[in-house]
C-alpha atoms as a PDB file:
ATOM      1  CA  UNK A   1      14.325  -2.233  -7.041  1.00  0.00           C
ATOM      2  CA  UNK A   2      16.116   0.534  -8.771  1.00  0.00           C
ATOM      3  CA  UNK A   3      15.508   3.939  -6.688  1.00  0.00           C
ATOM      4  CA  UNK A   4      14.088   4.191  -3.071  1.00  0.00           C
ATOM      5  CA  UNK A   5      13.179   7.475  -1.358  1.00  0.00           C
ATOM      6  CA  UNK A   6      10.846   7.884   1.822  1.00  0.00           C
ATOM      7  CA  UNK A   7       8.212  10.520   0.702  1.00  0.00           C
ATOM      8  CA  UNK A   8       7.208  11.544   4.174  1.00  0.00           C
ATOM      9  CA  UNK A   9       7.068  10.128   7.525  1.00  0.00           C
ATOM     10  CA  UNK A  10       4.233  10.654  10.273  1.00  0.00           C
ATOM     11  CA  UNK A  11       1.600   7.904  10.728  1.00  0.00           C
ATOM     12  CA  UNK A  12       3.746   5.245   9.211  1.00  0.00           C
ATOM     13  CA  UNK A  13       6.209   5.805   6.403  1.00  0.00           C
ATOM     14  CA  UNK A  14       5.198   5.440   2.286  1.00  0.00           C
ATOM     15  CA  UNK A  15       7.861   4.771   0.034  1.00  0.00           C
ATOM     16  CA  UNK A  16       8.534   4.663  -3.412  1.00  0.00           C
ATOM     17  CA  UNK A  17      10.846   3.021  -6.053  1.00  0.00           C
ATOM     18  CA  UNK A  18      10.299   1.725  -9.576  1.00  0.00           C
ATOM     19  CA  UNK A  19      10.325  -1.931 -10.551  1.00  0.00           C
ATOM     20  CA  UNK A  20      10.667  -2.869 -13.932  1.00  0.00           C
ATOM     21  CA  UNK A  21      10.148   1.086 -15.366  1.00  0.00           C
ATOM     22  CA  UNK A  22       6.725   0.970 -13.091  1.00  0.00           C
ATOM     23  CA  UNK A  23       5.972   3.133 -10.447  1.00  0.00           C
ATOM     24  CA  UNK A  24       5.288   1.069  -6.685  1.00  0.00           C
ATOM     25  CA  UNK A  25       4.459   3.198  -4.048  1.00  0.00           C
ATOM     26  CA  UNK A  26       5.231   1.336  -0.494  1.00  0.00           C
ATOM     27  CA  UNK A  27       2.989   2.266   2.312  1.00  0.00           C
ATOM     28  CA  UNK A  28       3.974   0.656   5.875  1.00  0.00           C
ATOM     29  CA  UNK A  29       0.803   0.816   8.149  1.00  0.00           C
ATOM     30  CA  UNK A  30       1.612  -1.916  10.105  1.00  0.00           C
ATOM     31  CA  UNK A  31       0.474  -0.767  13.723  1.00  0.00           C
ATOM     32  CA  UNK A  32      -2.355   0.915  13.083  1.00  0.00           C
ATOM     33  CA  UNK A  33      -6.224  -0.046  12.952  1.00  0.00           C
ATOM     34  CA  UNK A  34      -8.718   0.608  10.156  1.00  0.00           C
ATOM     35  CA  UNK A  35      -9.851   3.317   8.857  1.00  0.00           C
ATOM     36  CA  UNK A  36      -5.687   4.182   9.087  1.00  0.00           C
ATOM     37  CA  UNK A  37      -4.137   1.916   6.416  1.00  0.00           C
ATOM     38  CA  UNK A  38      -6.946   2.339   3.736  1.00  0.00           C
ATOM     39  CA  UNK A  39      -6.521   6.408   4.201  1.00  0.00           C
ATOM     40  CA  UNK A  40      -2.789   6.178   4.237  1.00  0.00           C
ATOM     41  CA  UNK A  41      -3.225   3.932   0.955  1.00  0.00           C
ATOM     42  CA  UNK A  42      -5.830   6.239  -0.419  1.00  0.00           C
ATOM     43  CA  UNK A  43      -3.473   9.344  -0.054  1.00  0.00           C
ATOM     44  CA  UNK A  44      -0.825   7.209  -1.490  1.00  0.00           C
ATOM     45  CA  UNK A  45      -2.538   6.153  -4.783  1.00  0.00           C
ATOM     46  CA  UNK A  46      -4.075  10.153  -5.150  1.00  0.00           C
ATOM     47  CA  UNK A  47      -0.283  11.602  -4.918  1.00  0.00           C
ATOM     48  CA  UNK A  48       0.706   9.104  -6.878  1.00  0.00           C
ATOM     49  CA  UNK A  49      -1.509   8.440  -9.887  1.00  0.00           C
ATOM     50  CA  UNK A  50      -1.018   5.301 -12.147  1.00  0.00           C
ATOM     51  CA  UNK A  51       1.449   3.739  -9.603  1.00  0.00           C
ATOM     52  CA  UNK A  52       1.175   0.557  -8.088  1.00  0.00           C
ATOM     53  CA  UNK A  53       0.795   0.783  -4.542  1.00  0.00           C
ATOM     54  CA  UNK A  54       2.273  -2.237  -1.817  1.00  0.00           C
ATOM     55  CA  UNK A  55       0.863  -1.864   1.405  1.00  0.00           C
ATOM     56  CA  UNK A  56       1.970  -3.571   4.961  1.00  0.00           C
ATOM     57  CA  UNK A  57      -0.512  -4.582   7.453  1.00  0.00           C
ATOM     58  CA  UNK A  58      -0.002  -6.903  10.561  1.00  0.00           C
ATOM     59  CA  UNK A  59      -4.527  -7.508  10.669  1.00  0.00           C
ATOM     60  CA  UNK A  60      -6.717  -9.375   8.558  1.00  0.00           C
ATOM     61  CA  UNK A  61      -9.289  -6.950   8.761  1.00  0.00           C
ATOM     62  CA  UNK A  62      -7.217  -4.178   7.103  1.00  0.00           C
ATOM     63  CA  UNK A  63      -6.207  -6.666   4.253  1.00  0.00           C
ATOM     64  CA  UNK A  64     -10.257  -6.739   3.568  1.00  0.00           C
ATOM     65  CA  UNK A  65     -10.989  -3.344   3.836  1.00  0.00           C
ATOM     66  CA  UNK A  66      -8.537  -1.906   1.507  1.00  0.00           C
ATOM     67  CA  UNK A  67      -9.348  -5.473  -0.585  1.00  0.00           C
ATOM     68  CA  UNK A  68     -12.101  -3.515  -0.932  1.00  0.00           C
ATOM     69  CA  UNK A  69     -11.218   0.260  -1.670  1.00  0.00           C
ATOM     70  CA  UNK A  70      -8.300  -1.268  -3.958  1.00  0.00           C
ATOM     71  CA  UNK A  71     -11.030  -2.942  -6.476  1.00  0.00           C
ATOM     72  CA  UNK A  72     -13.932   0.006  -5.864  1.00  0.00           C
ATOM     73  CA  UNK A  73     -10.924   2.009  -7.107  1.00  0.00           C
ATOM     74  CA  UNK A  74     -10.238  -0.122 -10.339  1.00  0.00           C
ATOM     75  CA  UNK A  75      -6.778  -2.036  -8.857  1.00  0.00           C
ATOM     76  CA  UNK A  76      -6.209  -6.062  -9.283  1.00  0.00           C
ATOM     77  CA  UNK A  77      -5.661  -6.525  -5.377  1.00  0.00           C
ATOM     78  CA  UNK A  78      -3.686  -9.646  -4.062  1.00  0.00           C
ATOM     79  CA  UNK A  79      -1.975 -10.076  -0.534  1.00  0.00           C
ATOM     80  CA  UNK A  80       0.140 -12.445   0.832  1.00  0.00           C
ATOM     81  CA  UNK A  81       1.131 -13.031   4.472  1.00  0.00           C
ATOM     82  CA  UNK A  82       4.547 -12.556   5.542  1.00  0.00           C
ATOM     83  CA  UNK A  83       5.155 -13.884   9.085  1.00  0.00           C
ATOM     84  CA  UNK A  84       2.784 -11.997  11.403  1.00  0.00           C
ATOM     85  CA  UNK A  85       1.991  -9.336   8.443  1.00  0.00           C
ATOM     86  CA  UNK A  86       0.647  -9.034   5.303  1.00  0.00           C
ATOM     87  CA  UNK A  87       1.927  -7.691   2.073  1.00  0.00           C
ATOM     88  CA  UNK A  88      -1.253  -5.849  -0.111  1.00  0.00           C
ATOM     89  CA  UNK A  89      -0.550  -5.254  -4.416  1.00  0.00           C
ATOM     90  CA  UNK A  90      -2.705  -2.768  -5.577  1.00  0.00           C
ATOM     91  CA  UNK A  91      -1.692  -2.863  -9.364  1.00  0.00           C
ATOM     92  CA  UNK A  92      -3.435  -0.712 -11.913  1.00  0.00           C
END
């Protein structure tokens, strides 16, 4: 991880840095319940065009619904569980 910088705060906090000269957006939506995480990762990916995007989520169901917007979008998804979360790649 080279840089990190919150880009704004309010219903859960979005991150970036850059990994390996690519651009990762971070989006923590851990908390909230669908539709939040997939329109705080949707706002994410828009602001941030061509940039992978991580996204945290502590439910199964929000891992399959932006599973879903991720590859209607275009992105390779994968997710892997962390403890009582999950960790979602949306990578262009």
């Amino acid at each position: 991880m080279t840089e990190l910088s919150e880009l704004f705060a309010g219903s859960g906090k979005i991150y970036y840095y850059i990994r390996l000269y690519k651009e990762v957006v971070m989006v923590d939506a851990r908390g909230y319940s669908c539709p939040v995480p997939v329109v705080m990762a949707k706002e994410s990916i828009e602001k941030n065009p061509g940039a992978d995007c991580e996204i945290l989520v502590d439910s199964m169901v929000c891992v399959e619904n932006i599973t879903r917007f991720g590859e209607g979008k275009g992105y390779k998804v994968s997710y892997e569980k962390q403890g009582e979360d999950f960790k979602i790649l949306l990578k262009k």
